[in-house]
C-alpha atoms as a PDB file:
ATOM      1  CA  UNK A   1      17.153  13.331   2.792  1.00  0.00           C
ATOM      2  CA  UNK A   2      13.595  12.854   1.755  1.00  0.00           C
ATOM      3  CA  UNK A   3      11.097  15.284   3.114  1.00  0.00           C
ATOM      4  CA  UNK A   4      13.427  17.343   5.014  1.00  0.00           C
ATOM      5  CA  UNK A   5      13.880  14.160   7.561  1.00  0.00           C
ATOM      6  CA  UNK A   6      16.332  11.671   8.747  1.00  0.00           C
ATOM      7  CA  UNK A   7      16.472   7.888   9.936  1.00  0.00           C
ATOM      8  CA  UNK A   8      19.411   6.783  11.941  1.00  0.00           C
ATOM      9  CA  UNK A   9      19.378   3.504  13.933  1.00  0.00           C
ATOM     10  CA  UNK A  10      21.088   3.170  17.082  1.00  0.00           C
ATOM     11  CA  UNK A  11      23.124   0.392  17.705  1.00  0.00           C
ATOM     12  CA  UNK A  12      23.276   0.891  21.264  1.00  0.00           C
ATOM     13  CA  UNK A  13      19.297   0.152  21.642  1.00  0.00           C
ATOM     14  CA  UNK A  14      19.142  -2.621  18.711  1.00  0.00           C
ATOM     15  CA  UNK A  15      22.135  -4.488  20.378  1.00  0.00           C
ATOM     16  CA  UNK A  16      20.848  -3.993  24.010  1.00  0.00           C
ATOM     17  CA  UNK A  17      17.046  -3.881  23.932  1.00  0.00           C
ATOM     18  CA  UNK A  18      15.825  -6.047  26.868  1.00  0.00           C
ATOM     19  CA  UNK A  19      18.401  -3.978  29.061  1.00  0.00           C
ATOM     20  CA  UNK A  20      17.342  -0.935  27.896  1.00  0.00           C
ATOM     21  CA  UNK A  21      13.564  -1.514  27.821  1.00  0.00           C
ATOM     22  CA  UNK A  22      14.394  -2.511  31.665  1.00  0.00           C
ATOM     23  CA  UNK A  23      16.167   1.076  31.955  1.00  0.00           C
ATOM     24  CA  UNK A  24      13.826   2.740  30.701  1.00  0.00           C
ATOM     25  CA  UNK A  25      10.809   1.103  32.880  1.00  0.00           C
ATOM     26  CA  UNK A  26      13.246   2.273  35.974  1.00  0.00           C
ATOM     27  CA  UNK A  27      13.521   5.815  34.487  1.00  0.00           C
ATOM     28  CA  UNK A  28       9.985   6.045  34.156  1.00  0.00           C
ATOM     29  CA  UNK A  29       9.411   4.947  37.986  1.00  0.00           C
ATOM     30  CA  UNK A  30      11.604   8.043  38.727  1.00  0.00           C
ATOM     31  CA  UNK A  31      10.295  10.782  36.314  1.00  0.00           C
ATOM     32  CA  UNK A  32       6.786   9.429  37.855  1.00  0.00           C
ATOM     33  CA  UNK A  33       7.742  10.091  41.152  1.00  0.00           C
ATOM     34  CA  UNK A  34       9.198  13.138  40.174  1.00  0.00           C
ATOM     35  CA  UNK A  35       6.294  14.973  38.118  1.00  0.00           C
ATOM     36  CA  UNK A  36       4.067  13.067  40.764  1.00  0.00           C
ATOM     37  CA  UNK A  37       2.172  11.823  37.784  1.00  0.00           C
ATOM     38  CA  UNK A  38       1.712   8.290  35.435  1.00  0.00           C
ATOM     39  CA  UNK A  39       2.445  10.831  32.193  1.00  0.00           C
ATOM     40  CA  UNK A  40       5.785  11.211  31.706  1.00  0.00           C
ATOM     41  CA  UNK A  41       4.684  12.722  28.024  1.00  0.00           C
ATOM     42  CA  UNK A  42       3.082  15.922  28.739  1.00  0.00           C
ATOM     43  CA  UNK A  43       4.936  16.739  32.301  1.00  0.00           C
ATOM     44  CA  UNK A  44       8.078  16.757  29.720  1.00  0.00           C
ATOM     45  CA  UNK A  45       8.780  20.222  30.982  1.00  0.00           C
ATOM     46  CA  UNK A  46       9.892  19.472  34.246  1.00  0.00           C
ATOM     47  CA  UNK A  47      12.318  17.185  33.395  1.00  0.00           C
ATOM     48  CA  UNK A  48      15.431  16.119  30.691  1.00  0.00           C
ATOM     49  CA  UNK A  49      14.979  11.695  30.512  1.00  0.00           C
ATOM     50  CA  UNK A  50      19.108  12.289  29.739  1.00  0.00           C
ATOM     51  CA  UNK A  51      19.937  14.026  32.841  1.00  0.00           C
ATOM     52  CA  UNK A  52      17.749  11.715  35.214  1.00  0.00           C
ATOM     53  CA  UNK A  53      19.175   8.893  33.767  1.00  0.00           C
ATOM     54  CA  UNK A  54      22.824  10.405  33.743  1.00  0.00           C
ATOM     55  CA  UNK A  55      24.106   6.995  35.500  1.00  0.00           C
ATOM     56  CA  UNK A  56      23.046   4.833  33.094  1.00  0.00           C
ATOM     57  CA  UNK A  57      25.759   3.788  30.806  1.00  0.00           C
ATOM     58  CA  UNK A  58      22.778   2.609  28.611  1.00  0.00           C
ATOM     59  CA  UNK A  59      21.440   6.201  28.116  1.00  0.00           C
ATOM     60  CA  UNK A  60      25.194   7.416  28.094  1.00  0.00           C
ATOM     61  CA  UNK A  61      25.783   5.415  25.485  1.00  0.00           C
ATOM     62  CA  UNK A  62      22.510   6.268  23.642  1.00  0.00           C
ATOM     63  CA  UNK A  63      23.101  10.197  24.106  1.00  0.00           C
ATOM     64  CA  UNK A  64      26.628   9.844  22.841  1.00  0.00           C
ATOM     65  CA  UNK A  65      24.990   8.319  19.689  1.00  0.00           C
ATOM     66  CA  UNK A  66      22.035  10.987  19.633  1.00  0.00           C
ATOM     67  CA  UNK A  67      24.729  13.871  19.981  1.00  0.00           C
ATOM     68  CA  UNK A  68      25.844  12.746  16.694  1.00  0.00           C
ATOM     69  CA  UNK A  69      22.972  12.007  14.636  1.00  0.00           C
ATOM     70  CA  UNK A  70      22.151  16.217  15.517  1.00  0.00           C
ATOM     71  CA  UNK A  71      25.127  17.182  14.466  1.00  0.00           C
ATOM     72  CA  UNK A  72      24.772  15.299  11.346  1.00  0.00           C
ATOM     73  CA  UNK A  73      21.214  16.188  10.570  1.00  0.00           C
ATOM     74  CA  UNK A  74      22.189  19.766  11.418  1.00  0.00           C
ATOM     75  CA  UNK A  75      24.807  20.093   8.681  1.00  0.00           C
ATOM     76  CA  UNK A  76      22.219  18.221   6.471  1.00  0.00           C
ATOM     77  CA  UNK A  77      19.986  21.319   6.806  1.00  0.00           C
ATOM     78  CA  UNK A  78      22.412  23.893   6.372  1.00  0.00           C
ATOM     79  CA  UNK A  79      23.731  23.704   9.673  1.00  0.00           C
ATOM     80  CA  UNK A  80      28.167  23.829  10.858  1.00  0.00           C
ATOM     81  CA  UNK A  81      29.306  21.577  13.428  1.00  0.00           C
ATOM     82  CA  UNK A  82      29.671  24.976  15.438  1.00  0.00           C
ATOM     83  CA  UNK A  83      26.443  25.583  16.057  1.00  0.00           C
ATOM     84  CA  UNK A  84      25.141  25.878  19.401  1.00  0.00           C
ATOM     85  CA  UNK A  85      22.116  23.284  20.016  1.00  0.00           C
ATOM     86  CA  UNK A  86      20.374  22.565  22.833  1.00  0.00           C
ATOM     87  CA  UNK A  87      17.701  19.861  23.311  1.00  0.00           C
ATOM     88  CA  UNK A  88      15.063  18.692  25.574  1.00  0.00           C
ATOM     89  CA  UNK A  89      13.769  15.060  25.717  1.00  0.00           C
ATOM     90  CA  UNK A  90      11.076  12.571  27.509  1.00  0.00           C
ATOM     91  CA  UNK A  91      10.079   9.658  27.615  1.00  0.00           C
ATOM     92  CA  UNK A  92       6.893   8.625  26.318  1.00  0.00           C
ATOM     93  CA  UNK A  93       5.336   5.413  27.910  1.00  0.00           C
ATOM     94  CA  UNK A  94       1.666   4.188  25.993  1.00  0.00           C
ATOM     95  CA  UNK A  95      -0.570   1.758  26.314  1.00  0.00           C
ATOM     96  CA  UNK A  96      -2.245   0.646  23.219  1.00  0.00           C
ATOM     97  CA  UNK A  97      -5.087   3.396  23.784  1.00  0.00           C
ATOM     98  CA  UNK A  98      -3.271   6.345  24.974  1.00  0.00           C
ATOM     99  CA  UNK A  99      -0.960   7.180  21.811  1.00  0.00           C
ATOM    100  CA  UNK A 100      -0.722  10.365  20.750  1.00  0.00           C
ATOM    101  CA  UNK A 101      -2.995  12.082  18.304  1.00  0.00           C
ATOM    102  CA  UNK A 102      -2.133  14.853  15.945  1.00  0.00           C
ATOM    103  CA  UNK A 103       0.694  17.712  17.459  1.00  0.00           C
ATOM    104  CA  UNK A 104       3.428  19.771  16.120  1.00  0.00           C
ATOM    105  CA  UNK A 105       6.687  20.790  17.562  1.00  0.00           C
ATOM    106  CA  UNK A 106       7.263  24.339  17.704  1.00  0.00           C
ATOM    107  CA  UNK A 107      11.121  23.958  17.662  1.00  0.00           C
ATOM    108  CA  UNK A 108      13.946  24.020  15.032  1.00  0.00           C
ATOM    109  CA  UNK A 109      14.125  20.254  15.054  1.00  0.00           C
ATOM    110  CA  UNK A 110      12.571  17.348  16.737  1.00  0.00           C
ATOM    111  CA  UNK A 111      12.449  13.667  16.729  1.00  0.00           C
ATOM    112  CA  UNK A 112      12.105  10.611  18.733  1.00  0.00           C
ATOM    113  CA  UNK A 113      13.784   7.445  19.783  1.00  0.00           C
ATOM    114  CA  UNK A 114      12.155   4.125  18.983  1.00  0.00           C
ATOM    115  CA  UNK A 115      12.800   2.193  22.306  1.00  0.00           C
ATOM    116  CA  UNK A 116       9.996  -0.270  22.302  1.00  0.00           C
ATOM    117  CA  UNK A 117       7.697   1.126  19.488  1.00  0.00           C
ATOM    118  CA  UNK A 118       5.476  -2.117  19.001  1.00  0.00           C
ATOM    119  CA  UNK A 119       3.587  -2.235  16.060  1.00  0.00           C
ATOM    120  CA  UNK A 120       3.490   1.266  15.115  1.00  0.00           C
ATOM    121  CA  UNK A 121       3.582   3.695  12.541  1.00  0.00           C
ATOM    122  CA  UNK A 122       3.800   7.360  12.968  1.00  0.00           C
ATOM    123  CA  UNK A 123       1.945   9.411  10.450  1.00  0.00           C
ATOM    124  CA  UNK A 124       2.637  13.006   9.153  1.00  0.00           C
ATOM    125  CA  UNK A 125       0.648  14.865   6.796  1.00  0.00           C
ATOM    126  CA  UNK A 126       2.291  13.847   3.892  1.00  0.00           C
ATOM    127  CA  UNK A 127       4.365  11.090   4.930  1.00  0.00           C
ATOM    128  CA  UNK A 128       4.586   7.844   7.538  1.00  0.00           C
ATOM    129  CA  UNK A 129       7.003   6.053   9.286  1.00  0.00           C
ATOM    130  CA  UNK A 130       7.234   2.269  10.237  1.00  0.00           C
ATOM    131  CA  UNK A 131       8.647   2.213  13.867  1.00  0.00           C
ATOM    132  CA  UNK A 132      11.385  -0.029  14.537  1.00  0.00           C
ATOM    133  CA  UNK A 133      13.314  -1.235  17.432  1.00  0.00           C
ATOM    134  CA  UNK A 134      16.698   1.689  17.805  1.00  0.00           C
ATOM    135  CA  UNK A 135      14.937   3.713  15.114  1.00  0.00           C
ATOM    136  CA  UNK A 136      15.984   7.349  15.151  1.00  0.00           C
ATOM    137  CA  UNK A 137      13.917  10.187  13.571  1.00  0.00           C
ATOM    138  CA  UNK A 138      14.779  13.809  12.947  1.00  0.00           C
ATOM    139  CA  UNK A 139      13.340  16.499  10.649  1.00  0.00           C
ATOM    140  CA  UNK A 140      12.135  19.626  11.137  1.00  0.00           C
ATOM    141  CA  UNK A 141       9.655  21.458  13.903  1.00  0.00           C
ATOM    142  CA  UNK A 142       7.848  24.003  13.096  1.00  0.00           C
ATOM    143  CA  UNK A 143       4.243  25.109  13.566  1.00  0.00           C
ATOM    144  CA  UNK A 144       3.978  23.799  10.035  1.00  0.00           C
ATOM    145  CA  UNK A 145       0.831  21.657   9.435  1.00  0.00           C
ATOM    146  CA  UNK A 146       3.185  19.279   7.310  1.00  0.00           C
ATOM    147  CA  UNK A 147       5.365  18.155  10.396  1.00  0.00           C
ATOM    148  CA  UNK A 148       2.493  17.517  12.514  1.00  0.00           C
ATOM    149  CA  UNK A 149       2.460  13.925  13.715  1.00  0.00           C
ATOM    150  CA  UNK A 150       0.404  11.281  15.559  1.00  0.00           C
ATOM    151  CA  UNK A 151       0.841   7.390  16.136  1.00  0.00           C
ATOM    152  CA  UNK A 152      -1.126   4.600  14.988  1.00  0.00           C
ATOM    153  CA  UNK A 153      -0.992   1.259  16.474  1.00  0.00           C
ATOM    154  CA  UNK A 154      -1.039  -1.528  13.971  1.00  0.00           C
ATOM    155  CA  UNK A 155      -1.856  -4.377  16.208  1.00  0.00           C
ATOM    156  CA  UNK A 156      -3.374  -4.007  19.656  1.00  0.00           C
ATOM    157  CA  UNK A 157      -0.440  -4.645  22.324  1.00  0.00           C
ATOM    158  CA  UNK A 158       0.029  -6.017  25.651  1.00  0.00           C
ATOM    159  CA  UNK A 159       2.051  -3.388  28.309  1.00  0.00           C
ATOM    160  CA  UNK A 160       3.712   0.124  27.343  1.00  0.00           C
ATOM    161  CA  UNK A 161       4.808   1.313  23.700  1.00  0.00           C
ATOM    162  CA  UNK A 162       7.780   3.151  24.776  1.00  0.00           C
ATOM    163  CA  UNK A 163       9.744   6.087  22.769  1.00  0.00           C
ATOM    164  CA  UNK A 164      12.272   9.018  23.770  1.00  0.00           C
ATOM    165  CA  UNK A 165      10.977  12.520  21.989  1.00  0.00           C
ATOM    166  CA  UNK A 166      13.129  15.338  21.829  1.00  0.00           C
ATOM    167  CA  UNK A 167      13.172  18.725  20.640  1.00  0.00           C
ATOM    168  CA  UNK A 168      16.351  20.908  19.489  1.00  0.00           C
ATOM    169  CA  UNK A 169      16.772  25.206  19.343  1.00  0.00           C
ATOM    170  CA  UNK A 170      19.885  27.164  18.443  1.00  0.00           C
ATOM    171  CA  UNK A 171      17.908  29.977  19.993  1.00  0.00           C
ATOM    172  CA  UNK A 172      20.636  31.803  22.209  1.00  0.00           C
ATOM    173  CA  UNK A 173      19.922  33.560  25.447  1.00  0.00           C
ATOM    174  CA  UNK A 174      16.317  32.673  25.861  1.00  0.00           C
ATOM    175  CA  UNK A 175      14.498  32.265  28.732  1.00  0.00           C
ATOM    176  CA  UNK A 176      12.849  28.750  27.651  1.00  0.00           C
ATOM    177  CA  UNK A 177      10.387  26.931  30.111  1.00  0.00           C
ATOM    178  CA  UNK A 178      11.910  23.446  29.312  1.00  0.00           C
ATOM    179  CA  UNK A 179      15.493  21.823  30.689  1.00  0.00           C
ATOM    180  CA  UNK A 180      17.591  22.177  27.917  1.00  0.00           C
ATOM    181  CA  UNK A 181      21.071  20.698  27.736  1.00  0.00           C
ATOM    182  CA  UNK A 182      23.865  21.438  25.179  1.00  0.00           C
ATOM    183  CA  UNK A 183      24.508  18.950  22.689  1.00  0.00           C
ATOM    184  CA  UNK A 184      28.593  19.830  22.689  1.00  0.00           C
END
């Protein structure tokens, strides 16, 4: 584990990307409605993309994967498989001018699901990542100035750059403002 991160790929998105890119456009119709706004990125506290798309065998499938990849990043840091986590997720939908610039993640752990990442790379301050289709990332939150992140689009695109973020606690009896679900 380089950096303190990990890369997974999920099979479920590389072997089923025109379906799920077509899920996800549907998902973002609904969180749209639902926040009552076109950003889906920063409304991601009044909403879980998992839980509104809990009939999707797509996104089933997807957070069966994801449950696994934090379990196994969370022994990677130290972590035992009985650990409580919970996480919150989104769905981030860009055009080619609206990606995000530099944040952090004031969490235990976050990452993000490469859906439809066109050509992208996302930048840290001392590393970068190549986005590819079914890409999983996870490393560490943190206020740390070395986890903050922003994307860069390598070529100028045509419709929506589309990604899942997600952010993970083993925080216990907090009152968060987010919708956190167990990852069991």
């Amino acid at each position: 584990m380089t950096n303190n991160y990990q890369i997974y790929q999920s099979k479920t998105v590389q072997n089923n990307w025109s379906d799920f890119v077509d899920h996800s456009h549907e998902a973002y119709n609904k969180i749209t409605d639902l926040v009552n706004s076109k950003d889906s990125t920063w409304n991601y506290l009044h909403y879980n993309i998992f839980v509104e798309t809990a009939t999707s065998h797509l996104y089933f499938l997807l957070f069966a994967e994801l449950r696994k990849y934090i379990r196994d990043y969370n022994r990677q840091i130290g972590g035992s498989d009985s650990d409580m986590i919970w996480m919150q997720s989104w769905l981030n939908f860009h055009k080619s001018d609206e990606v995000l610039d530099w944040h952090g993640h004031p969490w235990e752990f976050h990452g993000y699901i490469s859906i439809d990442p066109k050509k992208s790379k996302t930048i840290f301050r001392e590393w970068e990542i190549y986005n590819e289709i079914g890409q999983v990332y996870i490393g560490p939150g943190s206020n740390d100035d070395r986890y903050h992140h922003k994307v860069e689009v390598l070529e100028p695109y045509e419709g929506d750059r589309i990604t899942i973020g997600f952010d993970c606690t083993k925080r216990q009896n907090e009152v968060l403002q987010s919708k956190m679900i167990p990852i069991l």
